[in-house]
C-alpha atoms as a PDB file:
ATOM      1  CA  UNK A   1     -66.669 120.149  14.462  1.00  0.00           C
ATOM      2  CA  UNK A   2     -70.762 120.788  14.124  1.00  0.00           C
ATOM      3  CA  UNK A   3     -72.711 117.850  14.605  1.00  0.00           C
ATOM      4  CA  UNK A   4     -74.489 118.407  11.296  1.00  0.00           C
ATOM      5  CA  UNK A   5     -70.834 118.528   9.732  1.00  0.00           C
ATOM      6  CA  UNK A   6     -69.980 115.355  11.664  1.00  0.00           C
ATOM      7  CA  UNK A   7     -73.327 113.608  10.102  1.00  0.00           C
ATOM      8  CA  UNK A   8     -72.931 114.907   6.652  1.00  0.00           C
ATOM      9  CA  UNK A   9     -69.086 113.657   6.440  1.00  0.00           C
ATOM     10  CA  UNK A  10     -70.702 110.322   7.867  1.00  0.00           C
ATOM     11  CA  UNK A  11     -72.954 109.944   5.265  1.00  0.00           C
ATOM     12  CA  UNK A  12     -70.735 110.959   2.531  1.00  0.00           C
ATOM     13  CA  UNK A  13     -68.075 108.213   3.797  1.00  0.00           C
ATOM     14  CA  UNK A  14     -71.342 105.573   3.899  1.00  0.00           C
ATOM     15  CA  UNK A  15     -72.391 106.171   0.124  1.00  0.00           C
ATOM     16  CA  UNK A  16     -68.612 105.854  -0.545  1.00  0.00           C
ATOM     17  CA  UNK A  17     -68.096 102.471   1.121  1.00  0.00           C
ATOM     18  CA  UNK A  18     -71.553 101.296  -0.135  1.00  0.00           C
ATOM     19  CA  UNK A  19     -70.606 102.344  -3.599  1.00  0.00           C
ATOM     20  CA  UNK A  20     -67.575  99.859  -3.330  1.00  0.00           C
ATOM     21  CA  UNK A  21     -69.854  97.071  -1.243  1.00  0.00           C
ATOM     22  CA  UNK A  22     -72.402  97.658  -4.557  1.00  0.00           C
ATOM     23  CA  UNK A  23     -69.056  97.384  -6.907  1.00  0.00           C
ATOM     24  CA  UNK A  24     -68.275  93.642  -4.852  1.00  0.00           C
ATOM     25  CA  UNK A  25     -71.732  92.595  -5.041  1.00  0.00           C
ATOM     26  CA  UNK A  26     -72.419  93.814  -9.083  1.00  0.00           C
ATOM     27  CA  UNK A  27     -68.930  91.995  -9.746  1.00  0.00           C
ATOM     28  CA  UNK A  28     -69.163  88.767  -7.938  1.00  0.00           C
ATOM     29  CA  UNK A  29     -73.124  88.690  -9.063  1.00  0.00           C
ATOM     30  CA  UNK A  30     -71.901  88.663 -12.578  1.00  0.00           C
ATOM     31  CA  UNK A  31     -69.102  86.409 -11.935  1.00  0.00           C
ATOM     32  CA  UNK A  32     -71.989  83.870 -10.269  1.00  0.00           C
ATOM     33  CA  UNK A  33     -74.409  84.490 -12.826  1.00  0.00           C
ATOM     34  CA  UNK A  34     -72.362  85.002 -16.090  1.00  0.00           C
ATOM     35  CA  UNK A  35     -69.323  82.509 -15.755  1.00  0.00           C
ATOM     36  CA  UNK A  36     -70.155  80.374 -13.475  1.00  0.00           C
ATOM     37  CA  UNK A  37     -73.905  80.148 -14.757  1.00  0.00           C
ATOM     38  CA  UNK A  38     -75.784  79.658 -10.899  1.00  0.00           C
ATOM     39  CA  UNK A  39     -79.537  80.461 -10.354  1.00  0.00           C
ATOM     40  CA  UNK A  40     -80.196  83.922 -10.249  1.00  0.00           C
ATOM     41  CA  UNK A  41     -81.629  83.591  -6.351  1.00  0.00           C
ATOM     42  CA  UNK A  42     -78.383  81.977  -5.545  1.00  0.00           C
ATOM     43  CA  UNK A  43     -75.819  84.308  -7.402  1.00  0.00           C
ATOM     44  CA  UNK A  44     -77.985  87.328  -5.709  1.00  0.00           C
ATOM     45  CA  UNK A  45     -77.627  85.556  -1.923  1.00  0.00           C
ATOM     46  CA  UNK A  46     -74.024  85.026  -2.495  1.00  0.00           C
ATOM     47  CA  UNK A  47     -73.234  88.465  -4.061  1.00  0.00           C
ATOM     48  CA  UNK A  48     -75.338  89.934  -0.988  1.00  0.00           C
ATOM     49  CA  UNK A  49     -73.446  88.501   1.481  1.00  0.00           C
ATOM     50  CA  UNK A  50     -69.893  89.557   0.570  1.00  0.00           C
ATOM     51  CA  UNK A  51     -71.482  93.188   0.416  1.00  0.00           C
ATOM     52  CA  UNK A  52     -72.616  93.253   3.527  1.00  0.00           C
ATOM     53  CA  UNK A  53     -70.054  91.780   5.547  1.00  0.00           C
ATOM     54  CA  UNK A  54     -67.354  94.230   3.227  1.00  0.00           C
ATOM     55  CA  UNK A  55     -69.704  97.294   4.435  1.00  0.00           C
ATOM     56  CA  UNK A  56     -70.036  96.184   7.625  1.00  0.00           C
ATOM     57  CA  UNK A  57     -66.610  96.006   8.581  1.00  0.00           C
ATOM     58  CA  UNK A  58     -65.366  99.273   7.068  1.00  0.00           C
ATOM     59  CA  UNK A  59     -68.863 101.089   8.342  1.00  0.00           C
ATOM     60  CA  UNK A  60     -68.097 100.102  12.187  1.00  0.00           C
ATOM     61  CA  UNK A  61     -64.351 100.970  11.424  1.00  0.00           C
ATOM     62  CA  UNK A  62     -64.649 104.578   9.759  1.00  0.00           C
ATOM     63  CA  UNK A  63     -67.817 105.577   9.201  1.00  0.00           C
ATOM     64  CA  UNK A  64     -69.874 105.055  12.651  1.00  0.00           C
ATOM     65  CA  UNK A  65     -66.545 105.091  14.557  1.00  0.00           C
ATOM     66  CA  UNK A  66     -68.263 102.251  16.774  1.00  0.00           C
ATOM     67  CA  UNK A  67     -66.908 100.477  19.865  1.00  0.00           C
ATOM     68  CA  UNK A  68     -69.534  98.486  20.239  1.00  0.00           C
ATOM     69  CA  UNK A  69     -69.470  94.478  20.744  1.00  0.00           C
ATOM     70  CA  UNK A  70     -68.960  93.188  17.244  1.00  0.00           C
ATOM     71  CA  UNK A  71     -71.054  90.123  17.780  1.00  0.00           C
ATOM     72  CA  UNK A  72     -73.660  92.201  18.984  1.00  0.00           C
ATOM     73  CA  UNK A  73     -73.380  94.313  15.789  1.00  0.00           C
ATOM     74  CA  UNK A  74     -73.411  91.427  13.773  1.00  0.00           C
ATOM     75  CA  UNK A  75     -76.774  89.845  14.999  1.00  0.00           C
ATOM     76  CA  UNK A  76     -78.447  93.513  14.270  1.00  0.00           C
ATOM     77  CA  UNK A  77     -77.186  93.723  10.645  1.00  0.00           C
ATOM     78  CA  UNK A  78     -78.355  89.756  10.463  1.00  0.00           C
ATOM     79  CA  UNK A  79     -81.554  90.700  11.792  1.00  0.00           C
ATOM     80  CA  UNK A  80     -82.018  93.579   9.324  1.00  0.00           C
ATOM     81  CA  UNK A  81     -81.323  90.987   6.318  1.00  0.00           C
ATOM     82  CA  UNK A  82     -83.266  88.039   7.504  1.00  0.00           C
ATOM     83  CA  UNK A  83     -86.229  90.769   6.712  1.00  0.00           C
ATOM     84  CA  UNK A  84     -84.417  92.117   3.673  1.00  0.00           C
ATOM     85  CA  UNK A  85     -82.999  89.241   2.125  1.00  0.00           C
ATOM     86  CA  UNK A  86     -86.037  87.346   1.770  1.00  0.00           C
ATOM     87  CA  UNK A  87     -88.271  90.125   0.553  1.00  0.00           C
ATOM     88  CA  UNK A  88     -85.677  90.868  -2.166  1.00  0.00           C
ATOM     89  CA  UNK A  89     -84.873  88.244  -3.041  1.00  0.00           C
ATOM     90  CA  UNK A  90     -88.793  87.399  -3.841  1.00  0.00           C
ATOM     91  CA  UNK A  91     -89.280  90.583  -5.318  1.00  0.00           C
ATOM     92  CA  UNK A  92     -85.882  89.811  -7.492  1.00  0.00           C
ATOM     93  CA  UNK A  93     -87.677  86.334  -8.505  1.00  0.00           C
ATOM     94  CA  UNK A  94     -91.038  88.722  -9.318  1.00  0.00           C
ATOM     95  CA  UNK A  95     -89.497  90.690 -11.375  1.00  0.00           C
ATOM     96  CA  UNK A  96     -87.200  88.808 -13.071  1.00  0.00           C
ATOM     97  CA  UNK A  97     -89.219  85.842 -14.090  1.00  0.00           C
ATOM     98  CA  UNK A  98     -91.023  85.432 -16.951  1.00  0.00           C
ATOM     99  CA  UNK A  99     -94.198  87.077 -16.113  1.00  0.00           C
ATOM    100  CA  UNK A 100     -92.676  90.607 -15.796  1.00  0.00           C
ATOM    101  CA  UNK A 101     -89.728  89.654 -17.735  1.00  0.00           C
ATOM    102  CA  UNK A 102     -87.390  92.862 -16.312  1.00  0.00           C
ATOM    103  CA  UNK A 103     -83.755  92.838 -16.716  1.00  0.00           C
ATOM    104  CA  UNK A 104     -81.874  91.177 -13.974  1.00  0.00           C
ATOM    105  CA  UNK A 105     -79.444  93.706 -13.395  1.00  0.00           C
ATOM    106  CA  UNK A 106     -82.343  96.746 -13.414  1.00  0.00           C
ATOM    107  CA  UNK A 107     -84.021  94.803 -10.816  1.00  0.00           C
ATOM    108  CA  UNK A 108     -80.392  94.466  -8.858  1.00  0.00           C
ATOM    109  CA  UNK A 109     -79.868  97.972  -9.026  1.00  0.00           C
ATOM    110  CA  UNK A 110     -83.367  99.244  -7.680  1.00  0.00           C
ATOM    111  CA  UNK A 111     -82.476  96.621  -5.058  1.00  0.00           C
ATOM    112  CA  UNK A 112     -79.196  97.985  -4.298  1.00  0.00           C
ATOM    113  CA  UNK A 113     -80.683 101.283  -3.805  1.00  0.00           C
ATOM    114  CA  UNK A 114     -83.495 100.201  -1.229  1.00  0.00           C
ATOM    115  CA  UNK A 115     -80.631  98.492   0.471  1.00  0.00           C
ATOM    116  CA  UNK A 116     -78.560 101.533   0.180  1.00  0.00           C
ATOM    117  CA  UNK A 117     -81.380 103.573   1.763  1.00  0.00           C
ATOM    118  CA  UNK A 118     -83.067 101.182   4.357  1.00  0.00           C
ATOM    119  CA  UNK A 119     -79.140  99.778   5.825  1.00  0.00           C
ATOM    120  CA  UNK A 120     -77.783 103.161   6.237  1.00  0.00           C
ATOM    121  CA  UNK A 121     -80.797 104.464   8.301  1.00  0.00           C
ATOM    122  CA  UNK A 122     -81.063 101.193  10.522  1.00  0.00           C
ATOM    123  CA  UNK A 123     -77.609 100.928  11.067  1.00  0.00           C
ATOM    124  CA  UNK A 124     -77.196 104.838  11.964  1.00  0.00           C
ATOM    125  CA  UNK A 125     -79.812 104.749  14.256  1.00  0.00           C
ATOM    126  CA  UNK A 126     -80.098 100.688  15.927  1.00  0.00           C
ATOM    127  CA  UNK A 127     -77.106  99.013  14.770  1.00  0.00           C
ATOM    128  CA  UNK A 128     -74.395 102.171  15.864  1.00  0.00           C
ATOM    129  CA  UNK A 129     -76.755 104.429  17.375  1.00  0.00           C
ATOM    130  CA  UNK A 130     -75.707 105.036  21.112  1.00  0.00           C
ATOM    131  CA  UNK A 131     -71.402 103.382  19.914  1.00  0.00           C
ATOM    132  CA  UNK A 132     -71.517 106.191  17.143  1.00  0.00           C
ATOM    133  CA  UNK A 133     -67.644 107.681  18.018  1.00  0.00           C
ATOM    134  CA  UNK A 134     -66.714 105.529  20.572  1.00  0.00           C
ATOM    135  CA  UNK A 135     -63.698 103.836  19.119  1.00  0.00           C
ATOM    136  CA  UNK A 136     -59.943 105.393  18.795  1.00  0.00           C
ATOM    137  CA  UNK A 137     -59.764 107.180  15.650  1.00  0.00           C
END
């Protein structure tokens, strides 16, 4: 197989796992927010962590293929959201609040997106970069 059919299978199986990672994080953030009635920061933080250790886990498994020392891994991605997570989550609290008033679940989407965007290049390229196909398939 090509390596540009390789990366474009990769990338297709990355929006597909993200797009059930965003359908954990829009459900449990609802779940926080709506029934259980938590702070918006906190039902965001929550909802952000089960995505990302859901994605995670089936990324390194079948997406990247990856070998690699889990812990190792782990610290990257944790590095990559102690930027992210506090920058969204101010931007969240920014846009949300009552001087620009915008829908909370707008503002989670546009987040999810950047997320989307920003985690699959890191993780391609620092987190899995040299590990990419290095595990048994």
């Amino acid at each position: 197989m090509t390596e540009k059919k390789k990366e474009l299978i990769r990338s297709l199986k990355f929006v597909l796992f993200s797009i059930s990672a965003g359908l954990i994080q829009i459900s449990s953030f609802a779940l926080l927010e709506e029934v259980l009635h938590l702070t918006h920061w906190l039902s965001y933080l929550i909802s952000l962590v089960l995505s990302v250790l859901w994605n995670f886990t089936l990324n390194r498994k079948f997406t990247f293929y990856s070998a690699n020392n889990i812990p190792v891994a782990m610290v990257k991605v944790a590095l990559f959201y102690v930027v992210f997570t506090p920058l969204s989550t101010w931007w969240t609290a920014v846009l949300t609040g009552q001087s620009v008033g915008w829908n909370e679940y707008l503002v989670l989407g546009m987040t999810m997106l950047v997320n989307f965007v920003t985690e699959y290049l890191y993780d391609r390229f620092i987190v899995f970069g040299k590990s990419i196909d290095t595990a048994k398939k």
